[in-house]
C-alpha atoms as a PDB file:
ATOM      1  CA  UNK A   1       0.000   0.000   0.000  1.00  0.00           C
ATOM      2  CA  UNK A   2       0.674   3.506  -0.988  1.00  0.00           C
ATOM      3  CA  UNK A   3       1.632   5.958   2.401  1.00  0.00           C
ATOM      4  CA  UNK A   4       0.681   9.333   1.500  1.00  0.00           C
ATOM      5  CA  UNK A   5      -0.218  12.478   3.454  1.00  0.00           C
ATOM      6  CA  UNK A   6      -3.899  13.615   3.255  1.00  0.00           C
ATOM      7  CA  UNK A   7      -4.871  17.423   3.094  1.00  0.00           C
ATOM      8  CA  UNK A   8      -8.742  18.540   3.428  1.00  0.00           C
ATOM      9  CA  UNK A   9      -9.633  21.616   1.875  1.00  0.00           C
ATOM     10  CA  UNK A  10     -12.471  23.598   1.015  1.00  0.00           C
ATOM     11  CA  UNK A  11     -11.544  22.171  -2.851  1.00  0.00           C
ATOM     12  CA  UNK A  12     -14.060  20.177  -5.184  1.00  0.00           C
ATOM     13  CA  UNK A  13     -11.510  17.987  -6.692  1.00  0.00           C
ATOM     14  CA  UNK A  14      -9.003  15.473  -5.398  1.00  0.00           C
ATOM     15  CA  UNK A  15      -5.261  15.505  -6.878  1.00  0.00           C
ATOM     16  CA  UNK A  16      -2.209  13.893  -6.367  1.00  0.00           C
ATOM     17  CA  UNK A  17       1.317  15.657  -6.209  1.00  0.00           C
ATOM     18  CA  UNK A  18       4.604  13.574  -5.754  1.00  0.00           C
ATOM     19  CA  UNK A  19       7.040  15.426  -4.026  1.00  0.00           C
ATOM     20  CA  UNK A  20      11.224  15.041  -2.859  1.00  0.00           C
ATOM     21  CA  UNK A  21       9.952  11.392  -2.553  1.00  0.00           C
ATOM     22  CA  UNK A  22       6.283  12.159  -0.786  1.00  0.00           C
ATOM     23  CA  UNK A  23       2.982  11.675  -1.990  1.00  0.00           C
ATOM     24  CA  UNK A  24       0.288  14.388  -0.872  1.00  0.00           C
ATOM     25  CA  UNK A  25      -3.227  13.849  -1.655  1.00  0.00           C
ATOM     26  CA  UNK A  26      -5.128  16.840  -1.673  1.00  0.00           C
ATOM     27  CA  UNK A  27      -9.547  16.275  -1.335  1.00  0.00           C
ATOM     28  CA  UNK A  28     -12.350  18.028  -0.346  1.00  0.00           C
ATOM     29  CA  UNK A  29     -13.257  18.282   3.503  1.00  0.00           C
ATOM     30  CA  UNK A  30     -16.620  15.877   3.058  1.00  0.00           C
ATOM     31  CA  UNK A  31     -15.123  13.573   1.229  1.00  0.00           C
ATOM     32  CA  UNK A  32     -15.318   9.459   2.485  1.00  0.00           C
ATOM     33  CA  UNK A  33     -11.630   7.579   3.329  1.00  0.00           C
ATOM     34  CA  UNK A  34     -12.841   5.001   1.208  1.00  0.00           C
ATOM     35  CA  UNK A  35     -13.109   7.005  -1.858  1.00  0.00           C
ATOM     36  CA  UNK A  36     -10.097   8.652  -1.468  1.00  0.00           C
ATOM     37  CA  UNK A  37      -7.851   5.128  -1.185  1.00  0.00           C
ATOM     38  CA  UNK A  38      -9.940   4.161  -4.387  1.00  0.00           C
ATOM     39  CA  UNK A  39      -8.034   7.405  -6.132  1.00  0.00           C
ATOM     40  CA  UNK A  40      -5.107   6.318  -5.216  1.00  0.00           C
ATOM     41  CA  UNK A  41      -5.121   2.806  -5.708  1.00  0.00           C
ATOM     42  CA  UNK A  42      -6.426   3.615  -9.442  1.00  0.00           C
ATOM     43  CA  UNK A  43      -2.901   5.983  -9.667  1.00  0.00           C
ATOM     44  CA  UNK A  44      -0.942   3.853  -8.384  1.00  0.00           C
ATOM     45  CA  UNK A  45       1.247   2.954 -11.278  1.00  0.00           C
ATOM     46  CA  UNK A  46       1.619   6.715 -11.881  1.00  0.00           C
ATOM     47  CA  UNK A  47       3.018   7.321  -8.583  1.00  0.00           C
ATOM     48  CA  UNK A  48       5.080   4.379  -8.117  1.00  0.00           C
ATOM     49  CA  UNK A  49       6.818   5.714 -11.422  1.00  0.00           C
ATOM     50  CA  UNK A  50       7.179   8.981  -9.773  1.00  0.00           C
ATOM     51  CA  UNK A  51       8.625   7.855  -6.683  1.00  0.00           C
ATOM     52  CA  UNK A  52      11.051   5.420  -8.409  1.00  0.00           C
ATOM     53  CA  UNK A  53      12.704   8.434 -10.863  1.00  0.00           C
ATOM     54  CA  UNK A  54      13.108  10.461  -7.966  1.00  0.00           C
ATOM     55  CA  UNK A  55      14.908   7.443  -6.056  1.00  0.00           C
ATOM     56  CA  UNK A  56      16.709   6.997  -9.361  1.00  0.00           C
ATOM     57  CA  UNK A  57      17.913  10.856  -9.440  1.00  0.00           C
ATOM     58  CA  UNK A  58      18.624  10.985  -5.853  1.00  0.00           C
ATOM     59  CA  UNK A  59      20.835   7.941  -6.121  1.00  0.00           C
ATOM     60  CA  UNK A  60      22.678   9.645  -9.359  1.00  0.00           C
ATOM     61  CA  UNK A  61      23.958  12.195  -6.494  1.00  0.00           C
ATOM     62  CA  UNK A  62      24.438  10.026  -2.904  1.00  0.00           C
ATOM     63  CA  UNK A  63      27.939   9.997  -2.739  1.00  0.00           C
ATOM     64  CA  UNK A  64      27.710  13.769  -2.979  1.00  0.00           C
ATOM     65  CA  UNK A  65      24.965  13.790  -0.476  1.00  0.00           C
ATOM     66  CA  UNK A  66      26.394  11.494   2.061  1.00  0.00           C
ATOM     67  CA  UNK A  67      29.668  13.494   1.803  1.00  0.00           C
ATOM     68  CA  UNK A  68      31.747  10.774   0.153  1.00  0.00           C
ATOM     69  CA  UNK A  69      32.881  13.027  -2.696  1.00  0.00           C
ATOM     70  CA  UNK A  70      32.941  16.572  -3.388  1.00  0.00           C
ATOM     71  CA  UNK A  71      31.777  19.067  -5.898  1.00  0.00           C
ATOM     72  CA  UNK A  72      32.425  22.329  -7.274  1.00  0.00           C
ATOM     73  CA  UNK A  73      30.473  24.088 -10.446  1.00  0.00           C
ATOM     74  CA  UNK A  74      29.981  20.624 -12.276  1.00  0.00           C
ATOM     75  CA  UNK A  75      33.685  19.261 -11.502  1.00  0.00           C
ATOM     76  CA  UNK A  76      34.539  16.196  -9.124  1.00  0.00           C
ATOM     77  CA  UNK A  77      37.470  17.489  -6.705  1.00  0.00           C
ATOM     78  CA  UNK A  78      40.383  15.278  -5.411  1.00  0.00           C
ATOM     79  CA  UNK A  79      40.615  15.238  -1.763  1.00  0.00           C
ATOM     80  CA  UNK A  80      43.476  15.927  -0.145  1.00  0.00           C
ATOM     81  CA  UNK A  81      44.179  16.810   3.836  1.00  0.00           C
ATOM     82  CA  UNK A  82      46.379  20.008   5.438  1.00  0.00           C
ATOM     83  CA  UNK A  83      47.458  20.328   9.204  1.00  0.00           C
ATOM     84  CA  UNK A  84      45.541  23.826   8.538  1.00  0.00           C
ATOM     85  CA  UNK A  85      42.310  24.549  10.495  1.00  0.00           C
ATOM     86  CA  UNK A  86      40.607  25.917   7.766  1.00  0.00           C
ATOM     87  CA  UNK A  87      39.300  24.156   4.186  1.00  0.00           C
ATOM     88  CA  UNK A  88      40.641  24.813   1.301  1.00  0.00           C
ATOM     89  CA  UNK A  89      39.075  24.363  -2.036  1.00  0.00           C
ATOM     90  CA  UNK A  90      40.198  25.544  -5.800  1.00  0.00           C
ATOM     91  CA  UNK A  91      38.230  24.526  -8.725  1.00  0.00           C
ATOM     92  CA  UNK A  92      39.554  20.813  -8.848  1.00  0.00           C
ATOM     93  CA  UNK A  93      41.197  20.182  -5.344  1.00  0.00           C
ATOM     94  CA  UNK A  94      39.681  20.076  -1.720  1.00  0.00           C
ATOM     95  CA  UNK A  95      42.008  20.177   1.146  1.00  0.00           C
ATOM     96  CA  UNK A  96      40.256  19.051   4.346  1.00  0.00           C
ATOM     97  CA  UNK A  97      42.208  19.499   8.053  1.00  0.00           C
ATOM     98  CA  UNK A  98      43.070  16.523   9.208  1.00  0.00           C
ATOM     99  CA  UNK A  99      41.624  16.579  12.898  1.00  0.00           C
ATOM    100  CA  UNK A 100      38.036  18.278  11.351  1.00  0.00           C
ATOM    101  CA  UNK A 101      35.161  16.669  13.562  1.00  0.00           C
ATOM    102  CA  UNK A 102      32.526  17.889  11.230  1.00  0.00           C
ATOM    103  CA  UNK A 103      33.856  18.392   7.678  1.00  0.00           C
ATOM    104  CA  UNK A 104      30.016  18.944   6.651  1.00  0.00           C
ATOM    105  CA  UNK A 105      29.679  22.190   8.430  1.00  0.00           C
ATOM    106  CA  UNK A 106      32.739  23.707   7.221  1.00  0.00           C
ATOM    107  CA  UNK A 107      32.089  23.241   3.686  1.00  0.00           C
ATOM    108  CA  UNK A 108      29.308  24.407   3.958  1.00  0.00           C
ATOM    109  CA  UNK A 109      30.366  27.474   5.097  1.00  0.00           C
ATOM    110  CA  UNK A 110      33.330  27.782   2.714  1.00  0.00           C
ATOM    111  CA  UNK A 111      30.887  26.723   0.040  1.00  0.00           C
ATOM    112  CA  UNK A 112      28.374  29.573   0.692  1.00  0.00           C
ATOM    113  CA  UNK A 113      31.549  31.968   0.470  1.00  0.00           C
ATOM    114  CA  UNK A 114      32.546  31.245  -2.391  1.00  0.00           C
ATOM    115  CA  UNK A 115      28.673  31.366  -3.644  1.00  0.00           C
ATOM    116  CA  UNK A 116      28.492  34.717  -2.516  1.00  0.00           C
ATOM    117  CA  UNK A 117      31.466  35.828  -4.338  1.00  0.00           C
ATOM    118  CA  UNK A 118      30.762  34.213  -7.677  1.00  0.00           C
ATOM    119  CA  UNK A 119      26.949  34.419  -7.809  1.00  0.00           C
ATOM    120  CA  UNK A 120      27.605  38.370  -7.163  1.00  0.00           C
ATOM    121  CA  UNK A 121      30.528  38.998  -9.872  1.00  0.00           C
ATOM    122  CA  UNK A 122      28.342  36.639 -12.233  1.00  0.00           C
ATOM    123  CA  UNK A 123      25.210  38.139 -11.873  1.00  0.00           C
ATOM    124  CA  UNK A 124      27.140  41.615 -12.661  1.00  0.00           C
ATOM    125  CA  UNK A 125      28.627  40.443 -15.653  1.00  0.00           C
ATOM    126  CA  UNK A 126      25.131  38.578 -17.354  1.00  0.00           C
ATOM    127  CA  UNK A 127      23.204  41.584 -16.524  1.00  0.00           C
ATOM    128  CA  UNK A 128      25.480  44.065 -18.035  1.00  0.00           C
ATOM    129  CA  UNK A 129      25.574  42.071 -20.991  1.00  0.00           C
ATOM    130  CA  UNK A 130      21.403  41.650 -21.192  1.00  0.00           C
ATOM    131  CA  UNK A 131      20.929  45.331 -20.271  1.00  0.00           C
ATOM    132  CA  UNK A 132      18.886  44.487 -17.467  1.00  0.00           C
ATOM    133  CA  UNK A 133      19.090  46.064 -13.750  1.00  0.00           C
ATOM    134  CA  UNK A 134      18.169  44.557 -10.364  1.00  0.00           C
ATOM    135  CA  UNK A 135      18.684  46.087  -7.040  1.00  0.00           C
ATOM    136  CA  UNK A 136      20.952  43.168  -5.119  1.00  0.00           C
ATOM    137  CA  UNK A 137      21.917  40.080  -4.844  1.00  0.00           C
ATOM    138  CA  UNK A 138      20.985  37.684  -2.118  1.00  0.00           C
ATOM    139  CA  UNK A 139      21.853  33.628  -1.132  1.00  0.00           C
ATOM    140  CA  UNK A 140      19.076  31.626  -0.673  1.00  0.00           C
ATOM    141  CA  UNK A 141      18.586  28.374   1.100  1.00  0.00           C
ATOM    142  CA  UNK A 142      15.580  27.499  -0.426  1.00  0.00           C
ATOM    143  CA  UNK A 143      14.554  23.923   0.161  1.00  0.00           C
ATOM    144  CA  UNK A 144      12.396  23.995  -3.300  1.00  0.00           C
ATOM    145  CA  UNK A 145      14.039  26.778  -5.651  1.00  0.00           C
ATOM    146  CA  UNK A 146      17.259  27.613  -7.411  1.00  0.00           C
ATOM    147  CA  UNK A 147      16.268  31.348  -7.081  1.00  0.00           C
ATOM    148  CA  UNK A 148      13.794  33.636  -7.500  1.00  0.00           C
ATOM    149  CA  UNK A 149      13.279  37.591  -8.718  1.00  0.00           C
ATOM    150  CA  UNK A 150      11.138  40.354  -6.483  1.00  0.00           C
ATOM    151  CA  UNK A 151       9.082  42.861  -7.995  1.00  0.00           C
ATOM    152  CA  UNK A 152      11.889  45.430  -6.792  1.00  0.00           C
ATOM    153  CA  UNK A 153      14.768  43.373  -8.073  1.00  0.00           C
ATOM    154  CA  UNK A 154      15.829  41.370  -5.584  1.00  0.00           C
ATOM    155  CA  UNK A 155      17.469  37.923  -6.662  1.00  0.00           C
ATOM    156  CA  UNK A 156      18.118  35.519  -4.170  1.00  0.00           C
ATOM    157  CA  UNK A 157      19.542  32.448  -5.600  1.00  0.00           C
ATOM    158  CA  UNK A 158      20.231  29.299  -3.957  1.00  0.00           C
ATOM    159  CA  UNK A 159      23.755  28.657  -2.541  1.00  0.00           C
ATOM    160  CA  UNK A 160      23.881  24.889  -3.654  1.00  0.00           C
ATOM    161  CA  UNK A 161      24.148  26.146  -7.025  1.00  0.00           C
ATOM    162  CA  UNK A 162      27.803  26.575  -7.068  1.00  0.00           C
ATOM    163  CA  UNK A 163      27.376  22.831  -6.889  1.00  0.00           C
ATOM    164  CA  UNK A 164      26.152  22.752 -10.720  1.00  0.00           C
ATOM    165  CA  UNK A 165      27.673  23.402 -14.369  1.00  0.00           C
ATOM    166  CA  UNK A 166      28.333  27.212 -15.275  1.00  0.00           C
ATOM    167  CA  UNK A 167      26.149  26.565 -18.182  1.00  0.00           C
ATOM    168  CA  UNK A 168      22.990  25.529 -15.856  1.00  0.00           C
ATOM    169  CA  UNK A 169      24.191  28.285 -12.779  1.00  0.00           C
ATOM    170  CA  UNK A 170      24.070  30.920 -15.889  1.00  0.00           C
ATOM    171  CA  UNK A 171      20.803  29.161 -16.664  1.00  0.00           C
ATOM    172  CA  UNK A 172      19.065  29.818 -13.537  1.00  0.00           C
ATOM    173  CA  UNK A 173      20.939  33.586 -13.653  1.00  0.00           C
ATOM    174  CA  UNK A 174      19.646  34.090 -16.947  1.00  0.00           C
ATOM    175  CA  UNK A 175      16.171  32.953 -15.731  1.00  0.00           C
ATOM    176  CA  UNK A 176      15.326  35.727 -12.895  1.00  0.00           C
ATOM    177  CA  UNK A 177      17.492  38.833 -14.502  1.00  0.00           C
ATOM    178  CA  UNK A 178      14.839  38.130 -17.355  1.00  0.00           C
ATOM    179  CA  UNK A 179      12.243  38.608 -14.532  1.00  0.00           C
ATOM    180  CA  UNK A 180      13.688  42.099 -13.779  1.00  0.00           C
ATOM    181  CA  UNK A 181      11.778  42.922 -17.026  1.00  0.00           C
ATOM    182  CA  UNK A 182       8.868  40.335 -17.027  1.00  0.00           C
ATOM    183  CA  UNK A 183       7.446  39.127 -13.656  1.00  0.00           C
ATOM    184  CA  UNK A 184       5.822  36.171 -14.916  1.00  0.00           C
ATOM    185  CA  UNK A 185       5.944  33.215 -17.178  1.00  0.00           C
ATOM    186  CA  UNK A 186       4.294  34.545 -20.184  1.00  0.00           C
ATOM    187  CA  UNK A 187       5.073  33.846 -23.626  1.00  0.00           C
ATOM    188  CA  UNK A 188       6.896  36.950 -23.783  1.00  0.00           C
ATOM    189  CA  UNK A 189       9.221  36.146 -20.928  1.00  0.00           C
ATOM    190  CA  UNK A 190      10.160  33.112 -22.057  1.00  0.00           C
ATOM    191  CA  UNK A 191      11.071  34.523 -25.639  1.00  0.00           C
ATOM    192  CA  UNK A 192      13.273  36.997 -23.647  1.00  0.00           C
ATOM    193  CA  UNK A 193      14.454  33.747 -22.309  1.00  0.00           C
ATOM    194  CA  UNK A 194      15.328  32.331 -25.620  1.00  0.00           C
ATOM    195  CA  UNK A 195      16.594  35.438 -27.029  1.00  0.00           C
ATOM    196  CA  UNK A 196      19.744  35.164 -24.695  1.00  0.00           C
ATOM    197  CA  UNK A 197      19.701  31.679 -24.087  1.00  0.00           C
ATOM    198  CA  UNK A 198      18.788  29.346 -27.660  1.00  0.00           C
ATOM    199  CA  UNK A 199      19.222  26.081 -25.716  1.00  0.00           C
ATOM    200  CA  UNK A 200      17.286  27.273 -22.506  1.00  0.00           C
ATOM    201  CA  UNK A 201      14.902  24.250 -23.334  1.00  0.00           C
ATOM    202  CA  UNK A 202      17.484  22.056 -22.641  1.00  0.00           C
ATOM    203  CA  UNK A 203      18.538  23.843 -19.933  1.00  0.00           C
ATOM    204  CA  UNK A 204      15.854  23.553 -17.970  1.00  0.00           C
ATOM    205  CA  UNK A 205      15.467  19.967 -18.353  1.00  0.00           C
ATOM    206  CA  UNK A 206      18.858  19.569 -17.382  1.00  0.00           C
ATOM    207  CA  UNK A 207      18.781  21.528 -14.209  1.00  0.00           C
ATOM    208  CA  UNK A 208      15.765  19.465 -12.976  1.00  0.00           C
ATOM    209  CA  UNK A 209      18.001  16.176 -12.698  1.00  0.00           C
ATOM    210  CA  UNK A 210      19.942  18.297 -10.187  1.00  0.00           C
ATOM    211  CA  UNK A 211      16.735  18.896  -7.987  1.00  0.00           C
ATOM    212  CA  UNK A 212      18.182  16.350  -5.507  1.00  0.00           C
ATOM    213  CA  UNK A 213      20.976  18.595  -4.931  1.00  0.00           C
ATOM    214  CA  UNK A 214      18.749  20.836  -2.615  1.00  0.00           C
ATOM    215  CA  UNK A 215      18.912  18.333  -0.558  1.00  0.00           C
ATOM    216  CA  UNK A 216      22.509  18.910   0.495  1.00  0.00           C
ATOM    217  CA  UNK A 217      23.916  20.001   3.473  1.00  0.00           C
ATOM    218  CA  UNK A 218      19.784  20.287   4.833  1.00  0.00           C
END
């Protein structure tokens, strides 16, 4: 049998959303157990699929999430170990202190850091060259978005991207600086879209096999 998490609401429909590995079924208040199990049972197949692709994706990524190896804007980095007290990481090489009780936390902060810094200067440099302006640039820690654009022009972007490819980080960039000048998803943002970004099709595809990624370092 199916586990799922049932929500009432004043709705007229029931629906079923499969979610980082949940399933939440969503009814109306009045409406019998029994009926509801029937919905589910009859989906079944549909969410089984679900939930077995996300297992799939989020085993694609486990060493990363359990920490066994490390990664930096796409790239795989050899680990290495320094008497220092501090981590230090370069594009391709990690250097962990040796008597660390809780690597985790310190790359996490040395991975936000080094977010801040590149998120900023690249944000600067796409925006200059789409002629768009935005008022600052924040890190996220979202638990369900890459980033996201205010109607004042405030982009916070998550901090686990400096975990994915410059091509899918400019992506996401890309994505909200277009907001700056259409705060939607219209046709007409998303030609804006393609206008600086041909492949953004395949783009976004791409980025949603990372999705398991905002799992890391919860």
């Amino acid at each position: 049998m199916i586990e799922y998490d049932l929500v009432r609401s004043k709705r007229k429909t029931i629906g079923i959303i499969v979610k980082d590995g949940k399933v939440c079924v969503k009814a109306p208040v009045r409406m019998p157990e029994v009926q509801i199990q029937e919905f589910v049972d009859k989906n079944a197949d549909w969410i089984l699929s679900k939930l077995k692709k996300r297992a799939e994706m989020r085993e694609r990524f486990s060493s990363v999430l359990e920490f066994n190896k490390y990664v930096l804007r796409g790239n795989f980095l050899s680990v290495g170990y320094t008497d220092k007290k501090r981590i230090a990481i370069s594009e391709n090489e990690i250097l962990l202190p040796k008597d660390c009780e809780s690597p985790s936390k310190m790359l996490m902060r040395e991975y936000k850091k080094i977010a801040g810094e590149f998120l900023t200067d690249r944000v600067a440099e796409l925006s200059a060259i789409l002629n768009t302006n935005y008022k600052t640039v924040l890190l996220s820690n979202a638990r369900t978005k890459w980033g996201s654009c205010s109607s004042d022009g405030v982009l916070r972007l998550n901090w686990r991207l400096i975990l994915l490819p410059d091509g899918i980080i400019d992506y996401v960039i890309i994505h909200e600086l277009c907001h700056t000048k259409e705060l939607n998803h219209s046709r007409k943002f998303w030609n804006l879209v393609e206008e600086h970004i041909p492949d953004y099709k395949i783009r976004r595809q791409k980025l949603k096999q990372f999705v398991p990624l905002i799992e890391y370092c919860r």
